[in-house]
C-alpha atoms as a PDB file:
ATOM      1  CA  UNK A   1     -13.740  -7.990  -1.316  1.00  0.00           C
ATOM      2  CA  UNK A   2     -13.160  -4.403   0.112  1.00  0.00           C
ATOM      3  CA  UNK A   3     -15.444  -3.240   2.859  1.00  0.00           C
ATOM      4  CA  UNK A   4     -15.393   1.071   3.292  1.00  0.00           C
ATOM      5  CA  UNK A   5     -17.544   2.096   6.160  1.00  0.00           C
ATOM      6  CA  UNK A   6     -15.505   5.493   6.793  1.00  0.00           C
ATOM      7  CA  UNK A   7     -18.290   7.364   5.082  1.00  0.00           C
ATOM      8  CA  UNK A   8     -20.826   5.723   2.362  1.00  0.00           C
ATOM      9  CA  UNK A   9     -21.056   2.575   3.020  1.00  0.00           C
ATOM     10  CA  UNK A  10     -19.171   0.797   0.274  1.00  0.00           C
ATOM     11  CA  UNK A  11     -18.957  -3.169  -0.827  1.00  0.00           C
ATOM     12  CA  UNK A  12     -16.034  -3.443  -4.207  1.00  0.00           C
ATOM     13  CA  UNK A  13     -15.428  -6.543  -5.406  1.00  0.00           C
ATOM     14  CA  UNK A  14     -12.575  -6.104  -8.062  1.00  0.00           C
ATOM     15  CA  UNK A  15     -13.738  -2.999  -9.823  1.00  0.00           C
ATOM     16  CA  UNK A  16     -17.190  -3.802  -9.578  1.00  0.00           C
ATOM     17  CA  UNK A  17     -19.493  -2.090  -6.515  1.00  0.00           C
ATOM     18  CA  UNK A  18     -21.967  -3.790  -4.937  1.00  0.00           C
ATOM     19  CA  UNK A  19     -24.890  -2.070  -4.440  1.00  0.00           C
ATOM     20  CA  UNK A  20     -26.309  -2.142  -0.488  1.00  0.00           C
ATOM     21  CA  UNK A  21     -30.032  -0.576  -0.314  1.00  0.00           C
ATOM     22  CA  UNK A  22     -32.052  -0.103   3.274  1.00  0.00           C
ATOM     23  CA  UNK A  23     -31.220   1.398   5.911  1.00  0.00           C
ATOM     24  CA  UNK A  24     -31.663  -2.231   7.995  1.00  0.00           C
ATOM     25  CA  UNK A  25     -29.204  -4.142   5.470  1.00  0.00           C
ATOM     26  CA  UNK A  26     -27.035  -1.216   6.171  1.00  0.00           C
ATOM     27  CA  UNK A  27     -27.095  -1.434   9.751  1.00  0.00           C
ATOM     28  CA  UNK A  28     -26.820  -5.112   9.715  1.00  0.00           C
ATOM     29  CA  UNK A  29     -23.407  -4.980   8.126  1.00  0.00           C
ATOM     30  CA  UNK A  30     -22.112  -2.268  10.229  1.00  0.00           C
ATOM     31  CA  UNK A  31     -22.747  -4.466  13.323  1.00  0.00           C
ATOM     32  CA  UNK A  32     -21.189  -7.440  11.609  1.00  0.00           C
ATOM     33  CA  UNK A  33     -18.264  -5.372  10.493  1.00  0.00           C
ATOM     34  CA  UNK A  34     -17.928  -3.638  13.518  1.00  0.00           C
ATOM     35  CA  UNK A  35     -17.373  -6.787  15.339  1.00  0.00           C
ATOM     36  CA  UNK A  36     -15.521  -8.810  12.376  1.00  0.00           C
ATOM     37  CA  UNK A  37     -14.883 -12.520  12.375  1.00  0.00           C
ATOM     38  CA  UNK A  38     -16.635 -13.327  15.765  1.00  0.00           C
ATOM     39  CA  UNK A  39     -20.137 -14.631  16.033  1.00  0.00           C
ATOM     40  CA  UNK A  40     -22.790 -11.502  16.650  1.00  0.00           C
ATOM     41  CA  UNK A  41     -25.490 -13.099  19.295  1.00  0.00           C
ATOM     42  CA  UNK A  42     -29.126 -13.082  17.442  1.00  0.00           C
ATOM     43  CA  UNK A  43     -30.390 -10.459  20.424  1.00  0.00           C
ATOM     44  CA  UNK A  44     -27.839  -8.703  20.047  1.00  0.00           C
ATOM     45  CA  UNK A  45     -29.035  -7.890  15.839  1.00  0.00           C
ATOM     46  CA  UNK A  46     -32.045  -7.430  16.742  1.00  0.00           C
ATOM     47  CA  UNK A  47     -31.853  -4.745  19.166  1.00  0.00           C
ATOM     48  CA  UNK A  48     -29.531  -2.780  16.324  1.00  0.00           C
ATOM     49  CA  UNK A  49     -32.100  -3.273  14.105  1.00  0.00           C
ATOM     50  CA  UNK A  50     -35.515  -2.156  16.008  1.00  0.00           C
ATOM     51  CA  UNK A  51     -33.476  -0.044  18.596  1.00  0.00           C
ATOM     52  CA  UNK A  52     -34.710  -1.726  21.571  1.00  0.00           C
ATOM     53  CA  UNK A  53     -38.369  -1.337  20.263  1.00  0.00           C
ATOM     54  CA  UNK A  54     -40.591  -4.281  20.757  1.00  0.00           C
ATOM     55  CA  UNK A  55     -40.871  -6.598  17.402  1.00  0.00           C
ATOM     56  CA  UNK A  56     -43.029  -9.444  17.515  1.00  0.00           C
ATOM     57  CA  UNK A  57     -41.432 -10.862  14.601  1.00  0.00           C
ATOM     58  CA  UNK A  58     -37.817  -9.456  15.105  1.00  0.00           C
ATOM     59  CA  UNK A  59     -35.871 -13.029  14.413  1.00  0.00           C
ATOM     60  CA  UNK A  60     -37.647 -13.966  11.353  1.00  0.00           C
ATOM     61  CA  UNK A  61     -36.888 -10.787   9.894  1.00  0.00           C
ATOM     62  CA  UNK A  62     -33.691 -10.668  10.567  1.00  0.00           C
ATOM     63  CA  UNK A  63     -33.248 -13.636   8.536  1.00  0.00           C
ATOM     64  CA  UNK A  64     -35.002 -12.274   5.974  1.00  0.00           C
ATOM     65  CA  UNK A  65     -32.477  -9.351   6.339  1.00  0.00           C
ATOM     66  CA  UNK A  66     -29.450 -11.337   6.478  1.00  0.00           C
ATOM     67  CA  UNK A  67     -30.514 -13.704   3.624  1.00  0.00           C
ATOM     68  CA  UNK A  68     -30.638 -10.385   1.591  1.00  0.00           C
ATOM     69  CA  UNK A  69     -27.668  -9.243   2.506  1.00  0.00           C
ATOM     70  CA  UNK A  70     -25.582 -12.619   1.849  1.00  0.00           C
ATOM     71  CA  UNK A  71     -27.590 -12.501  -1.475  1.00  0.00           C
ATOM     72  CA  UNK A  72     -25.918  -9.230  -2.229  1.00  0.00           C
ATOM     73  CA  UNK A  73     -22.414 -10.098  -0.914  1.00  0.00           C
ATOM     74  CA  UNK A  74     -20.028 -11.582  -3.952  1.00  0.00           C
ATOM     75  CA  UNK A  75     -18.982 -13.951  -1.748  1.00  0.00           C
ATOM     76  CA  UNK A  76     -21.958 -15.109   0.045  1.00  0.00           C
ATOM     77  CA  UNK A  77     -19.838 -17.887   2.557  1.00  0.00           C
ATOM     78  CA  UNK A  78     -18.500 -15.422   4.214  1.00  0.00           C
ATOM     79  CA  UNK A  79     -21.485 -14.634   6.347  1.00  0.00           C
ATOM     80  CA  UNK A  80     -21.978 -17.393   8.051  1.00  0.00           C
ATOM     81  CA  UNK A  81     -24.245 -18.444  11.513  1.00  0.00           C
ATOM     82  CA  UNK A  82     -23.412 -20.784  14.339  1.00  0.00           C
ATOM     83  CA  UNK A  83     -23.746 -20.459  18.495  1.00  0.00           C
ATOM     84  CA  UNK A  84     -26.517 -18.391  18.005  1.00  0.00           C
ATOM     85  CA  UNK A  85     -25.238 -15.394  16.074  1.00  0.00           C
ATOM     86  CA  UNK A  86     -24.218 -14.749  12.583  1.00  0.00           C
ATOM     87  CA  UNK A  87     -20.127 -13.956  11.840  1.00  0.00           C
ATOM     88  CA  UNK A  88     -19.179 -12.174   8.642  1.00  0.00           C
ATOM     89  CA  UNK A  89     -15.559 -13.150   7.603  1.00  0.00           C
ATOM     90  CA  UNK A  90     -13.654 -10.223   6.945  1.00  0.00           C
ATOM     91  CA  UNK A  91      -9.623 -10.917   5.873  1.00  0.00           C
ATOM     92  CA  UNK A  92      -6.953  -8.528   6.791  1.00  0.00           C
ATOM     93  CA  UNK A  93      -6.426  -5.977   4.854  1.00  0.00           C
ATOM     94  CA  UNK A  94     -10.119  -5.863   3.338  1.00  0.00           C
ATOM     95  CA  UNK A  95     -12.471  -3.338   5.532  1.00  0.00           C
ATOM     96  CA  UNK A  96     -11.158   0.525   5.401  1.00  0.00           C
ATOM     97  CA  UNK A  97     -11.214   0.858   9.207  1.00  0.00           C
ATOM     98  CA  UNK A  98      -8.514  -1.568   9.883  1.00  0.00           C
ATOM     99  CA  UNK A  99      -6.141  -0.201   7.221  1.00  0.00           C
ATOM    100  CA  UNK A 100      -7.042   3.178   8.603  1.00  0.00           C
ATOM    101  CA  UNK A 101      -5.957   2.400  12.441  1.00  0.00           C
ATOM    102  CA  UNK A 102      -2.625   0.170  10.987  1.00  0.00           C
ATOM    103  CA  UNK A 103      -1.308   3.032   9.451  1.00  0.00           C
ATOM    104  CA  UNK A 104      -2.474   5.354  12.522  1.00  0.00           C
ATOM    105  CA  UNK A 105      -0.563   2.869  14.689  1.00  0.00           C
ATOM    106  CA  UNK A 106       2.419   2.016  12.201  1.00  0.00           C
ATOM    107  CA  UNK A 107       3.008   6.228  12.337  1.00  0.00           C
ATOM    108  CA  UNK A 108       2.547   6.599  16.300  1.00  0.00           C
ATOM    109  CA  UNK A 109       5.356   4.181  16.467  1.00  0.00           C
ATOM    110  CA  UNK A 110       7.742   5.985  14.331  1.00  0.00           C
ATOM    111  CA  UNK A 111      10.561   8.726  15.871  1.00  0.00           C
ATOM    112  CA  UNK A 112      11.054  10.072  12.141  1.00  0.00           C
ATOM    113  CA  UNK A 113       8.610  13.167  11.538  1.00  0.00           C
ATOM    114  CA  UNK A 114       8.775  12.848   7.750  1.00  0.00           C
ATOM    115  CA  UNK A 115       7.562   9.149   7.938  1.00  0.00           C
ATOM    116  CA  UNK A 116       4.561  10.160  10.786  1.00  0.00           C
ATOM    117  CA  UNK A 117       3.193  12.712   8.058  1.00  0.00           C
ATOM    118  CA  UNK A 118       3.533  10.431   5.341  1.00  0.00           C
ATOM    119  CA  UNK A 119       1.698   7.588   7.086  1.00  0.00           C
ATOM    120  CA  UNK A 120      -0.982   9.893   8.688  1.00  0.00           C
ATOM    121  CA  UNK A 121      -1.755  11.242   5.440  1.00  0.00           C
ATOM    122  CA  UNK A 122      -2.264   7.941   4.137  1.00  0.00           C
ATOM    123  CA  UNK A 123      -4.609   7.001   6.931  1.00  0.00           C
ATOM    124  CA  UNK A 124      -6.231  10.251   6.415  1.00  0.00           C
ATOM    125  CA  UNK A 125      -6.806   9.490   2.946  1.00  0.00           C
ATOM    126  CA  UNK A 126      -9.444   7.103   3.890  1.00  0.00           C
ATOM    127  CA  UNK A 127     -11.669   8.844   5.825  1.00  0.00           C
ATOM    128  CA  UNK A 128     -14.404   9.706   4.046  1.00  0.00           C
ATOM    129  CA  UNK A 129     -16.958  11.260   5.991  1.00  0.00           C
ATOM    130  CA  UNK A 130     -19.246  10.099   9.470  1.00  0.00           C
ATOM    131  CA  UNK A 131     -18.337   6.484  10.005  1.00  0.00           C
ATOM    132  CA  UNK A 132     -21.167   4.099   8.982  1.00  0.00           C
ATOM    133  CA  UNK A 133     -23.407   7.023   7.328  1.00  0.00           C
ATOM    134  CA  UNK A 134     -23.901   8.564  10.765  1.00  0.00           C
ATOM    135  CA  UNK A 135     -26.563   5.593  11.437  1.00  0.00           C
ATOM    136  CA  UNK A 136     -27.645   6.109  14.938  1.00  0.00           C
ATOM    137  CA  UNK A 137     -27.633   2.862  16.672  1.00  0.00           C
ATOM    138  CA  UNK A 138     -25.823   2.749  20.037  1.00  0.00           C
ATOM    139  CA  UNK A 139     -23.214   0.488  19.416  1.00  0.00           C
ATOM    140  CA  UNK A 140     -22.401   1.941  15.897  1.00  0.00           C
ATOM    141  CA  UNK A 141     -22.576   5.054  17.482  1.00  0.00           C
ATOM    142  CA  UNK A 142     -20.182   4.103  20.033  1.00  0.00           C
ATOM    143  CA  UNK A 143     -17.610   2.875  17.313  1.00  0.00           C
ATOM    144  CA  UNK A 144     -18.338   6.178  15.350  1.00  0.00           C
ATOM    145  CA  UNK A 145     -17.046   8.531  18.452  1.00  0.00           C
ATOM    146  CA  UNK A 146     -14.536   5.875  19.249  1.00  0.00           C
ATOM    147  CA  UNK A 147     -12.814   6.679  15.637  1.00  0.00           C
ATOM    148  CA  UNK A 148     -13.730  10.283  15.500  1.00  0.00           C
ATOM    149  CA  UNK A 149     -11.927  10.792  18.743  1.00  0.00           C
ATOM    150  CA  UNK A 150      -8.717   8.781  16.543  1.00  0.00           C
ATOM    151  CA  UNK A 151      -9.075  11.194  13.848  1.00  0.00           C
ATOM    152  CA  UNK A 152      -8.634  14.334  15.547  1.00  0.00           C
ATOM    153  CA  UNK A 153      -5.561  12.577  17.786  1.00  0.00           C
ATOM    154  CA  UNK A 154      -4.053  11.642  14.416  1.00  0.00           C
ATOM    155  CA  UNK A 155      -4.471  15.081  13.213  1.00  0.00           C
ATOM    156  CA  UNK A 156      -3.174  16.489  16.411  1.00  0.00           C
ATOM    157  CA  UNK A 157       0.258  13.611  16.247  1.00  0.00           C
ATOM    158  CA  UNK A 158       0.220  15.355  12.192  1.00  0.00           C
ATOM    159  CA  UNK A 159       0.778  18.992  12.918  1.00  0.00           C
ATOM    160  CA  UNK A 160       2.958  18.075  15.600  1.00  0.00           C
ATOM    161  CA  UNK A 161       5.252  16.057  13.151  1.00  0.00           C
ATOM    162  CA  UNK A 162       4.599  18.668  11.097  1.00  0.00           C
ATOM    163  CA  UNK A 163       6.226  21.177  13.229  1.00  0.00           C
ATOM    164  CA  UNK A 164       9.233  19.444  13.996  1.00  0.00           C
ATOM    165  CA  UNK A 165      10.018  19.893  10.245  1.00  0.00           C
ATOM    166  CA  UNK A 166       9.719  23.303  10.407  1.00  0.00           C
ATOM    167  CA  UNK A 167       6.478  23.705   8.876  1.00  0.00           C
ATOM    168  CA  UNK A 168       5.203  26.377  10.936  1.00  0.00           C
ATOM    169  CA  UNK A 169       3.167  28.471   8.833  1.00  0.00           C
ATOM    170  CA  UNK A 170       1.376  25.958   6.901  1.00  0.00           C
ATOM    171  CA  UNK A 171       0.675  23.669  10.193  1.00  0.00           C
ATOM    172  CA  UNK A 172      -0.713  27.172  11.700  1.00  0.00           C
ATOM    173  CA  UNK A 173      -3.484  27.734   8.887  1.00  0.00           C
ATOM    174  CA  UNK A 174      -4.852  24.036   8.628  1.00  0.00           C
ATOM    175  CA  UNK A 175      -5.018  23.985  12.848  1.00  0.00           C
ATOM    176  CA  UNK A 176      -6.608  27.120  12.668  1.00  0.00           C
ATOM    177  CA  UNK A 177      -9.362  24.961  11.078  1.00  0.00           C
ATOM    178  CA  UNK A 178      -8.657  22.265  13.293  1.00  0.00           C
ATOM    179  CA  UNK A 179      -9.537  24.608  16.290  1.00  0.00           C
ATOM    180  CA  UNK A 180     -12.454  26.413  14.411  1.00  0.00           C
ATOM    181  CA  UNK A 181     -14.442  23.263  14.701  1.00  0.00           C
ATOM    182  CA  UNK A 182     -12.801  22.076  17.562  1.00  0.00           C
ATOM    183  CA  UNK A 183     -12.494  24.768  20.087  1.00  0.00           C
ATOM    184  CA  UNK A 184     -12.165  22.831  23.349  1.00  0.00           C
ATOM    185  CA  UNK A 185      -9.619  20.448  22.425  1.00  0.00           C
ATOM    186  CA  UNK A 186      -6.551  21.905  24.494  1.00  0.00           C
ATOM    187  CA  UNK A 187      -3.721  20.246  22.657  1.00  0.00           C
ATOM    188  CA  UNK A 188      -4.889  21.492  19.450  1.00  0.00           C
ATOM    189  CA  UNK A 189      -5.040  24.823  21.104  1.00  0.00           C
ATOM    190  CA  UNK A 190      -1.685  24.546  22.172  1.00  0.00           C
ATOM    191  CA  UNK A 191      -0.341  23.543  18.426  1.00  0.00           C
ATOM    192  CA  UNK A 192      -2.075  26.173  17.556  1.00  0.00           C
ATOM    193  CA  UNK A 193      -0.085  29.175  19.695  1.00  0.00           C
ATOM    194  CA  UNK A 194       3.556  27.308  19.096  1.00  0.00           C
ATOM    195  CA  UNK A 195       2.856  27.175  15.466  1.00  0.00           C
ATOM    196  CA  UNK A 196       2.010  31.338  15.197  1.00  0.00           C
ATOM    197  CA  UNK A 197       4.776  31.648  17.406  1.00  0.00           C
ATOM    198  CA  UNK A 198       7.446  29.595  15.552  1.00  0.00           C
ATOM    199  CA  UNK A 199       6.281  31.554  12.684  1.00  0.00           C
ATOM    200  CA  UNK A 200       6.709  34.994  13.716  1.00  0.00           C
ATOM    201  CA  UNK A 201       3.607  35.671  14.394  1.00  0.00           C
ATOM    202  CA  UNK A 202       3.520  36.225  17.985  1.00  0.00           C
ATOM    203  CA  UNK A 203       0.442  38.427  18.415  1.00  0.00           C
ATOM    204  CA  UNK A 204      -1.391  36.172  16.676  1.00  0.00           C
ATOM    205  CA  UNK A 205      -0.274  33.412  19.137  1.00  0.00           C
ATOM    206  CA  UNK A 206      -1.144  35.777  22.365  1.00  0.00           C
ATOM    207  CA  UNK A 207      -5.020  36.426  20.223  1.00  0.00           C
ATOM    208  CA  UNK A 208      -5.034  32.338  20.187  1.00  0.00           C
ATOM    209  CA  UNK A 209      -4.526  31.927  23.650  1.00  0.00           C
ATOM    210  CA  UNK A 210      -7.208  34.901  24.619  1.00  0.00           C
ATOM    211  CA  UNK A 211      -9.838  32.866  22.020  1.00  0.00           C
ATOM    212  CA  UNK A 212      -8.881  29.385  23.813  1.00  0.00           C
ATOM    213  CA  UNK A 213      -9.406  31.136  27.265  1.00  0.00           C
ATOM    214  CA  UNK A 214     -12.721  32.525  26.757  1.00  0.00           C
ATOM    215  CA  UNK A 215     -13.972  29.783  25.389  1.00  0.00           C
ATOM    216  CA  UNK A 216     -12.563  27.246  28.274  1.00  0.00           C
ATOM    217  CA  UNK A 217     -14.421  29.641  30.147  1.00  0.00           C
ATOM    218  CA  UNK A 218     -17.507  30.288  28.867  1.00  0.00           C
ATOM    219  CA  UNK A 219     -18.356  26.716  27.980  1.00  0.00           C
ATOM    220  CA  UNK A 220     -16.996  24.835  30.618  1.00  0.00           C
ATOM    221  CA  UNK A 221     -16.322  27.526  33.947  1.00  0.00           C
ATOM    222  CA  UNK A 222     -12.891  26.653  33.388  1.00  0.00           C
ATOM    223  CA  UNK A 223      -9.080  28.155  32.870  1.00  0.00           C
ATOM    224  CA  UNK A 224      -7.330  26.372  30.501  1.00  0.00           C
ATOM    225  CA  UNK A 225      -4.519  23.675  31.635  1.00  0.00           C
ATOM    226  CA  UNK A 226      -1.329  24.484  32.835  1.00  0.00           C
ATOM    227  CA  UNK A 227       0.386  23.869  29.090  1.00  0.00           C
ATOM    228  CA  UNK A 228      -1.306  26.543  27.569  1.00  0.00           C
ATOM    229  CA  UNK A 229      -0.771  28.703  30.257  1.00  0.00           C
ATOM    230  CA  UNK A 230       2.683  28.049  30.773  1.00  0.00           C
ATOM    231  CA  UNK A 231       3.313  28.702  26.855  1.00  0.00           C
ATOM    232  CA  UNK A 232       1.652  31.874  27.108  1.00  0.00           C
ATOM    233  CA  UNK A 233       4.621  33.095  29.526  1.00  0.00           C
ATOM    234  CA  UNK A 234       6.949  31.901  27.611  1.00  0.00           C
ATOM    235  CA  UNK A 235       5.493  33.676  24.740  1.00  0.00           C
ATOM    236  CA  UNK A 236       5.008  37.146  26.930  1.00  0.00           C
ATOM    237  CA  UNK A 237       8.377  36.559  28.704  1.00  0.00           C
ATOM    238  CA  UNK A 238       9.740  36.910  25.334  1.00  0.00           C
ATOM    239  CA  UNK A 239      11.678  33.246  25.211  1.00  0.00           C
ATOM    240  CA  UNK A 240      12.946  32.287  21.350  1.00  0.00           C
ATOM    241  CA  UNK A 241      10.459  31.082  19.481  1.00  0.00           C
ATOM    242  CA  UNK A 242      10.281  27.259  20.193  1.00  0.00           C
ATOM    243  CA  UNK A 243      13.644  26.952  21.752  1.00  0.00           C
ATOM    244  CA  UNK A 244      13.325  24.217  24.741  1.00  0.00           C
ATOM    245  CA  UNK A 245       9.521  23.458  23.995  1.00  0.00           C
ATOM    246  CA  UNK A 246       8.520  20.268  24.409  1.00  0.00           C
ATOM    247  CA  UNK A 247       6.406  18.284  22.030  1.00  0.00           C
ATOM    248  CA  UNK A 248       2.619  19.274  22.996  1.00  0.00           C
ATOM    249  CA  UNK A 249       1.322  16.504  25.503  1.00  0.00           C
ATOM    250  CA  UNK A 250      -0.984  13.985  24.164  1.00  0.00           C
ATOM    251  CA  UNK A 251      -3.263  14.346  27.623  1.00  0.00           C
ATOM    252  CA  UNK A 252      -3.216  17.447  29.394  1.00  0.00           C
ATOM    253  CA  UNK A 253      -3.355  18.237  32.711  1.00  0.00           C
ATOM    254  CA  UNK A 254      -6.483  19.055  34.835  1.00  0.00           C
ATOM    255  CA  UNK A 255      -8.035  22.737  34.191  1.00  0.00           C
ATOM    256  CA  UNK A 256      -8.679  25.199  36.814  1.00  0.00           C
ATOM    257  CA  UNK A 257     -12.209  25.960  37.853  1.00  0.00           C
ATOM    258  CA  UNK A 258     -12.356  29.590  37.796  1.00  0.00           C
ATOM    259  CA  UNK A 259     -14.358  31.277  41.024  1.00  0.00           C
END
């Protein structure tokens, strides 16, 4: 079986999809998934299901919700009960998220820049969309900003890798979009200006900074961290593009409150 929960929730068994109606069912598996192959306490289902709202019947029906959802599994073992939960059995390899975060990982560990784009790509590839549909239950929720916040790192670990093989230019336009949506995430910021600068675009690195500035400002009472200041004197002190510039931080330092 192949479980995809980085968008539409999806269920493939061989070539064949397995349909997964209701938004309860859905939510049901997304808890299950989320917490794979351990046993998911009974209260704990239930207060995904009806949000912490009182349910006089809530364990019953949560039967009746998980026999229709083994009903719809091809391999209906696999969700199984015991110690007062329910566990789904997921094997390696078979839900989306996992091969998404192995890859993620596999490229964080390499020093080759070629290899880090070619295995963030591939994670890339299987994001989809909102994790889980975008179903707003806390501890979905939770796992949905927990990956989101991946995502954008990955991106951010991309255009890096992507710098250091002299894609400038190209790196510039797609974090362009990157900060467009974005805006307050410094070390995309910062990726940003040494990309424009590194391609010859040095105004447009100076404009970048300005944009990241006022926006530091205006949303958070805040100058931006010393990185992106300190590459803006480089920039204005003239310095070669990129020479002795050090990969952009993956945690920058504290901001300034401006008074």
């Amino acid at each position: 079986m192949r479980f995809e929960v980085l968008g539409t929730f999806t269920i493939t068994s061989g070539s064949r999809s397995v349909p997964l109606r209701g938004r309860m069912r859905r939510t049901l598996l997304g808890v299950l998934l989320v917490r794979a192959n351990t046993f998911v306490p009974v209260d704990v289902l239930t207060e995904a299901l009806w949000e912490s709202r009182w349910e006089p019947r809530a364990v019953p029906k949560l039967h009746w919700h998980v026999h229709k959802l083994r009903q719809a599994l091809p391999e209906a073992d696999r969700l199984g009960f015991d110690n007062g939960g329910y566990r789904l059995e997921v094997h390696p390899g078979e839900l989306d998220v996992e091969t998404f975060e192995t890859l993620g990982s596999q490229a964080l560990k390499s020093s080759d820049p070629a290899q880090r784009v070619s295995l963030i790509r591939q994670a890339l590839a299987h994001w989809q969309g909102a994790p889980y549909e975008g179903l707003d239950v806390p501890l979905l929720s939770d796992e949905t900003m927990r990956l989101a916040e991946h995502r954008l790192a990955l991106l951010e670990e991309l255009y890096q890798a992507e710098l250091a093989l002299g894609r400038h230019a190209s790196a510039a336009v797609e974090l362009a979009d990157l900060v467009r949506r974005h805006p307050l995430r410094q070390r995309a910021q910062y990726l940003l200006m040494d990309a424009l600068w590194r391609a010859g675009r040095t105004s447009d690195a100076l404009a970048a900074y300005r944009r990241a500035r006022r926006v530091s400002i205006g949303q958070l009472g805040l100058e931006p961290g010393p990185e992106l200041r300190f590459l803006e004197r480089r920039i204005l002190a003239g310095d070669a593009a990129g020479a002795g510039v050090s990969p952009a931080p993956a945690l920058f330092g504290q901001v300034r409150y401006v008074r």
